[in-house]
Protein backbone atom coordinates (compact mmCIF):
# COMPACT_ATOMS: atom_id res chain seq x y z
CA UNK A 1 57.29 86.02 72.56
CA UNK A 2 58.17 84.90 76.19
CA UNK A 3 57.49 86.71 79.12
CA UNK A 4 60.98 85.82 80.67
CA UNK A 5 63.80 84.65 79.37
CA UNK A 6 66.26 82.41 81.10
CA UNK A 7 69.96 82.09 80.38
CA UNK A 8 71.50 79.38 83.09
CA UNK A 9 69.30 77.37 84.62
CA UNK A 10 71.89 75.60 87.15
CA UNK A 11 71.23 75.99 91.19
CA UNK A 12 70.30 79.14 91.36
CA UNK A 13 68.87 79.96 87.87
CA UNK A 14 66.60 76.79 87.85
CA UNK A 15 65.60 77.61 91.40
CA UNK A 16 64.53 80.58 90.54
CA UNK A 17 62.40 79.51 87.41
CA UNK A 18 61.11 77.01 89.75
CA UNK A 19 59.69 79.23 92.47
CA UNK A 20 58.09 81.66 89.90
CA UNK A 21 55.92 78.74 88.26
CA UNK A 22 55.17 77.11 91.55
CA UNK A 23 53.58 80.75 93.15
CA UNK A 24 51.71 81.02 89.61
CA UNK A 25 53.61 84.48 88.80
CA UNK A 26 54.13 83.60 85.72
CA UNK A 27 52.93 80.61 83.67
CA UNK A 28 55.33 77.43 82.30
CA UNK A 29 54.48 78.57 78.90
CA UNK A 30 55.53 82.50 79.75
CA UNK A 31 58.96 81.39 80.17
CA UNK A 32 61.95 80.42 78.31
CA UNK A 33 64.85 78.48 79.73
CA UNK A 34 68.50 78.29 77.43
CA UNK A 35 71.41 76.28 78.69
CA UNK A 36 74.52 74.46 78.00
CA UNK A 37 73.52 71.42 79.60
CA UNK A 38 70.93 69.17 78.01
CA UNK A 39 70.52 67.42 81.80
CA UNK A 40 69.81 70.81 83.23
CA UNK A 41 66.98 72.10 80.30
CA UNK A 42 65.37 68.31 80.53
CA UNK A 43 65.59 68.53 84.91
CA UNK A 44 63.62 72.29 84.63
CA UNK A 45 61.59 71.35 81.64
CA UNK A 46 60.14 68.05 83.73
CA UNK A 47 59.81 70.05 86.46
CA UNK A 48 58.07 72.87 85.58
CA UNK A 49 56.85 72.54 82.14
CA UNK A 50 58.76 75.74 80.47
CA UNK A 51 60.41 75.52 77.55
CA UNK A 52 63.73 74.54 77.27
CA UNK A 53 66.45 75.16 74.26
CA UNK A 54 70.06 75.47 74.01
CA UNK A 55 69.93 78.99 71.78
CA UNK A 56 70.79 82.08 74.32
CA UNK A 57 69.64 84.05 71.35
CA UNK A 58 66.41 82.16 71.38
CA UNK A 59 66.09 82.96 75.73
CA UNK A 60 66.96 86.79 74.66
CA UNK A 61 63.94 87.79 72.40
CA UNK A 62 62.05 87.77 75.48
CA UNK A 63 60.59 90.47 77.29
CA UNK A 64 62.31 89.90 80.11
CA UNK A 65 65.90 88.34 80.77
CA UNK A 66 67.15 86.81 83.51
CA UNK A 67 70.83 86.25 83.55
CA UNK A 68 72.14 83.30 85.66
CA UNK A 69 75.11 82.39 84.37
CA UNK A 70 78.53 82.02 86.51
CA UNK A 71 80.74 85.25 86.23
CA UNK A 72 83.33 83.57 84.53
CA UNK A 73 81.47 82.66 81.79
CA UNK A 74 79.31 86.29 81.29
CA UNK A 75 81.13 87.26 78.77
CA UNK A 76 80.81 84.71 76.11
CA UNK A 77 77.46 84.68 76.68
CA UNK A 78 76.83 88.68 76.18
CA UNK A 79 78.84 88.47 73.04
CA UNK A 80 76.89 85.94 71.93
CA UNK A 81 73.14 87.92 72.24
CA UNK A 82 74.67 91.40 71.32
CA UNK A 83 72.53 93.10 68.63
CA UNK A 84 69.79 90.57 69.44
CA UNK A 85 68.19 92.23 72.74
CA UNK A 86 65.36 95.43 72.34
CA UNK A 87 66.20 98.72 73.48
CA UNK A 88 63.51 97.87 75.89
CA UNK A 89 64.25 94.43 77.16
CA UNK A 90 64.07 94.51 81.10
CA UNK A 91 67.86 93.09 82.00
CA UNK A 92 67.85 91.06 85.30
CA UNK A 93 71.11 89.88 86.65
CA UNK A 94 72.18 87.66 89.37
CA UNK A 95 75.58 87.07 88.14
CA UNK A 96 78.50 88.22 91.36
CA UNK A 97 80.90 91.10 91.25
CA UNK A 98 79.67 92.17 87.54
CA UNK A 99 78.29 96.21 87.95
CA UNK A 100 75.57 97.83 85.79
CA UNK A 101 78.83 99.66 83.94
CA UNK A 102 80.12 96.11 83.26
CA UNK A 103 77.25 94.82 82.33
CA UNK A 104 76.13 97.42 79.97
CA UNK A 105 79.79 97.29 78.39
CA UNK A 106 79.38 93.42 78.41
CA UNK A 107 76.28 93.59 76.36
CA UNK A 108 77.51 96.65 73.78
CA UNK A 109 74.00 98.64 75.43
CA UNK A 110 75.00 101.96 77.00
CA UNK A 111 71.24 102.14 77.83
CA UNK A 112 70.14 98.84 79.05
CA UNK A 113 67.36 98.81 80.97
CA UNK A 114 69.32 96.60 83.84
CA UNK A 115 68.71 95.38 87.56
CA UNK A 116 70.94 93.87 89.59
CA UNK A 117 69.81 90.92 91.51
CA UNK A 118 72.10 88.97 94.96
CA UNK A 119 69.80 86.31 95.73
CA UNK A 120 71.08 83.24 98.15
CA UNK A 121 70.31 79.72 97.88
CA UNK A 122 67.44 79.61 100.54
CA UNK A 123 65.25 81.38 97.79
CA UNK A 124 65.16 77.47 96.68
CA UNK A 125 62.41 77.36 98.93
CA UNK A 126 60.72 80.88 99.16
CA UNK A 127 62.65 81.92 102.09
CA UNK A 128 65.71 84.10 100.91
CA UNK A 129 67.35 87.02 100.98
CA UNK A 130 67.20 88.92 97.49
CA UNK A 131 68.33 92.29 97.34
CA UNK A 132 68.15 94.03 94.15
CA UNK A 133 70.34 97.29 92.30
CA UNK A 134 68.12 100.00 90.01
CA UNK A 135 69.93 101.26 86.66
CA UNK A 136 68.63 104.38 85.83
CA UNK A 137 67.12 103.81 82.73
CA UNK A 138 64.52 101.15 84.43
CA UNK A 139 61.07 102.49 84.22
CA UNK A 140 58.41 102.26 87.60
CA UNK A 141 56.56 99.29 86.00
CA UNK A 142 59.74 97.27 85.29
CA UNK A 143 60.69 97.55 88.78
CA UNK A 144 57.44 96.33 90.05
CA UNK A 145 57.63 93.40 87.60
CA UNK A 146 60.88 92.52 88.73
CA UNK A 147 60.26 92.91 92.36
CA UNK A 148 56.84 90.85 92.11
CA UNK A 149 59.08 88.29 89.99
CA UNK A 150 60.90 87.61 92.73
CA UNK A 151 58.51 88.42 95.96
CA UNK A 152 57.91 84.57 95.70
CA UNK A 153 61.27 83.99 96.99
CA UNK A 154 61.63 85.87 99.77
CA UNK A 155 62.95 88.84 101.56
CA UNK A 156 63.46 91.41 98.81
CA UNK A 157 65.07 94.59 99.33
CA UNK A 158 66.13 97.69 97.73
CA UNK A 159 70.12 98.45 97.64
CA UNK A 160 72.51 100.90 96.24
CA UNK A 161 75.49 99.30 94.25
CA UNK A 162 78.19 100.19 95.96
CA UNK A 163 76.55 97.95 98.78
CA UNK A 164 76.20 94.71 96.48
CA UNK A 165 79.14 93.81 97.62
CA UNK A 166 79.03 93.00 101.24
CA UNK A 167 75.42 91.75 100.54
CA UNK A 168 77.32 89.16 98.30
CA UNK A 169 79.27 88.51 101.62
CA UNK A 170 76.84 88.92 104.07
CA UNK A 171 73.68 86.86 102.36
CA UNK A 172 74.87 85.65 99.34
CA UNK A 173 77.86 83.36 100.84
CA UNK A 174 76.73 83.03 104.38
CA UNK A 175 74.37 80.02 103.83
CA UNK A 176 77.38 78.05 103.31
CA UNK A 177 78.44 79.84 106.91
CA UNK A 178 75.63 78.34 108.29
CA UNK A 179 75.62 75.01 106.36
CA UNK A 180 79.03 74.79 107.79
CA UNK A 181 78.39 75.58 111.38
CA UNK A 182 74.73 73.39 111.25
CA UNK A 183 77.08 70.27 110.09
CA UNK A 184 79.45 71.35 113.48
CA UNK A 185 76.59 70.96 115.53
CA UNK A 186 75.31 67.81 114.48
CA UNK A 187 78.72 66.34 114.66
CA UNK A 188 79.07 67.55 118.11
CA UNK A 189 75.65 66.09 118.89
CA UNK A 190 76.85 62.60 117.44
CA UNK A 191 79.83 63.48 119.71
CA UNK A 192 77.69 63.59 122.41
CA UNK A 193 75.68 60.69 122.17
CA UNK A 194 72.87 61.36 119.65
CA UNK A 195 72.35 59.65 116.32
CA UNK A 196 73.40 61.30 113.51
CA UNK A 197 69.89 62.01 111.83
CA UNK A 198 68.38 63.50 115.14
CA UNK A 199 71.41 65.29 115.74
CA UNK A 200 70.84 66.23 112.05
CA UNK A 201 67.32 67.46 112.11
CA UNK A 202 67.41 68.84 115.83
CA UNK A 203 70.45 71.30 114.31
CA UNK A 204 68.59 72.38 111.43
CA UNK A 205 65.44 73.28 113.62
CA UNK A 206 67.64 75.22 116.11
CA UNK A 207 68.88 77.29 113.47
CA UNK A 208 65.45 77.64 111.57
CA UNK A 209 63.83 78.75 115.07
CA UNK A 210 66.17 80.77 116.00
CA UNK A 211 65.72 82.65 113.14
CA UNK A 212 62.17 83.35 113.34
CA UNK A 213 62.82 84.33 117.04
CA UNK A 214 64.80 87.13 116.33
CA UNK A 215 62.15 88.01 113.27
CA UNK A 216 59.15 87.95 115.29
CA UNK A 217 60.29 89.64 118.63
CA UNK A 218 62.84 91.90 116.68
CA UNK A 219 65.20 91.80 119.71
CA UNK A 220 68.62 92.19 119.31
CA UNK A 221 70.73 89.05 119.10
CA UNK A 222 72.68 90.15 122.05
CA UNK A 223 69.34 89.99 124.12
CA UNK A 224 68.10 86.89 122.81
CA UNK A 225 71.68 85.13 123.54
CA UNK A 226 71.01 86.40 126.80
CA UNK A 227 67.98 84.72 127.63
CA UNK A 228 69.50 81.34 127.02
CA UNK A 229 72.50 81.60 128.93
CA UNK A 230 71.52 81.37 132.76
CA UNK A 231 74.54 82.24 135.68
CA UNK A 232 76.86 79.54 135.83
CA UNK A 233 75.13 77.46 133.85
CA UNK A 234 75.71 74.89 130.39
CA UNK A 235 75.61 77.86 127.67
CA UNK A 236 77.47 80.25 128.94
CA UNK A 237 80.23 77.67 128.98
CA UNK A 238 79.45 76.77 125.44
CA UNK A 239 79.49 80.32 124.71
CA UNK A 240 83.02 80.81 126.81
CA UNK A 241 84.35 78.09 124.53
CA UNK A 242 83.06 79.94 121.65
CA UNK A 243 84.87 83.13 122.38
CA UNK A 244 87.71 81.42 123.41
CA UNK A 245 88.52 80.19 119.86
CA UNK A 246 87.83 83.25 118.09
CA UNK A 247 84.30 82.50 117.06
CA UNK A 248 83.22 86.31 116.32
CA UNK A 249 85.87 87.16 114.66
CA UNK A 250 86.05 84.09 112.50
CA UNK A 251 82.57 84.60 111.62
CA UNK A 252 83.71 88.54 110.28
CA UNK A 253 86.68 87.40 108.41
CA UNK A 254 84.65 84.98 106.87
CA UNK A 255 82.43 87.48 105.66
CA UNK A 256 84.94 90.14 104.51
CA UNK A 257 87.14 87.08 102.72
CA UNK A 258 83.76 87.15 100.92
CA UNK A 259 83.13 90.99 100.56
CA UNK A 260 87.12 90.91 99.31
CA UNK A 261 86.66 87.85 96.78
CA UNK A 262 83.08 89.94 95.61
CA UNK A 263 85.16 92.96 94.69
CA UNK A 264 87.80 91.48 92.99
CA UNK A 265 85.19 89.79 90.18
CA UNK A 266 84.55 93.86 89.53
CA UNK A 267 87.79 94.63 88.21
């Protein structure tokens, strides 16, 4: 029997799988992969060297199952491994705006043993945001398996579930956020003067720099803005410009559109 079970092993899913073989967590032949797609089980299988099928059933008579599936399609898929899970199986789920109610009424198990997982895409390369939901019939050990499961990927924190939400806004959408406003930069660069791959890679260093400044120092952002933007000087006029077209706020509706969207996949 597999360690850990996989069902979805698209972006995230296969990411994740990924990560866990690469830190040596768990070993290619301790894992299980199912999916729809034959691309997607031969992509993780050449990658990583776990076994692939195309039988959720198969993925579920692990140990251990991680659910990665889009919301939309949740459903199907828990109807399709009902009766097959242990009383015991450890239940981890990534999958948005689905509760530990809806899950446990998804699966037909009024005492799964579930967790609740948001990761973002930046766990891709062992530098997310991962914040994870206890059901209360999870034992101590299967919550330090899970968490050491996914230490590999990054920041991994402890939340209550009626907070999963705006962390699905806040870290679990934002990296397109920042995708978005990394892509603004460059093309302002370009705008400027630069070529596009310098004003590419000099936009993704900014942001990955400034990032580790506020870590490391722990200084408010506020403070740290501060320090760059010298009297009558070029950034405070960048940052004027900023402010002028609603830049904050954008950045909180944004989030809350998110938070909102989140919700709504709960009902």
């Amino acid at each position: 029997m597999a360690k850990l079970g996989v069902i979805g092993c698209g972006n995230m899913g296969g990411a994740m799988v990924r990560m866990i073989v690469k830190s040596g967590i768990l070993k290619a032949e301790e894992i299980l992969a199912a999916d729809i797609s034959g691309e997607q089980r031969a992509r993780l299988n050449k990658d990583t060297g776990v076994s692939v099928t195309d039988s959720n059933i198969q993925a579920a008579s692990a140990s251990c199952l991680l659910l990665a599936v889009k919301p939309q399609f949740l459903r199907e898929v828990c109807d399709g491994i009902k009766g097959r899970l242990g009383k015991d199986t450890l239940i981890i789920s990534i999958v948005a705006g689905y509760t530990l109610a809806m899950l446990k009424e998804a699966l037909g198990q009024p005492d799964a043993h579930i967790i609740r997982v948001m990761p973002n895409t930046p766990a891709m390369v062992g530098e997310g945001v991962l914040a994870m939901c206890r059901g209360e019939k999870v034992a101590d050990e299967e919550w330090a398996f899970a968490k050491g499961l996914l230490s590999c990927m990054g920041l991994v924190e402890e939340m209550k579930e009626n907070l999963m939400d705006a962390v699905t806004g806040l870290s679990g959408s934002s990296p397109a956020f920042v995708f978005l406003f990394m892509e603004a930069l460059a093309d302002a660069g370009v705008r400027a003067g630069l070529p596009r791959a310098a004003a590419q890679r000099f936009a993704a260093q900014v942001l990955v720099g400034s990032g580790k400044l506020a870590q490391e120092t722990g200084l408010h952002p506020g403070q740290l803005k501060d320090m760059v933007t010298s009297p009558a000087g070029t950034t405070i006029e960048g940052v004027a410009a900023l402010e002028k077209n609603g830049f904050r706020y954008a950045v909180m509706e944004a989030v809350d559109a998110a938070v909102q969207k989140s919700k709504s996949l709960g009902k």
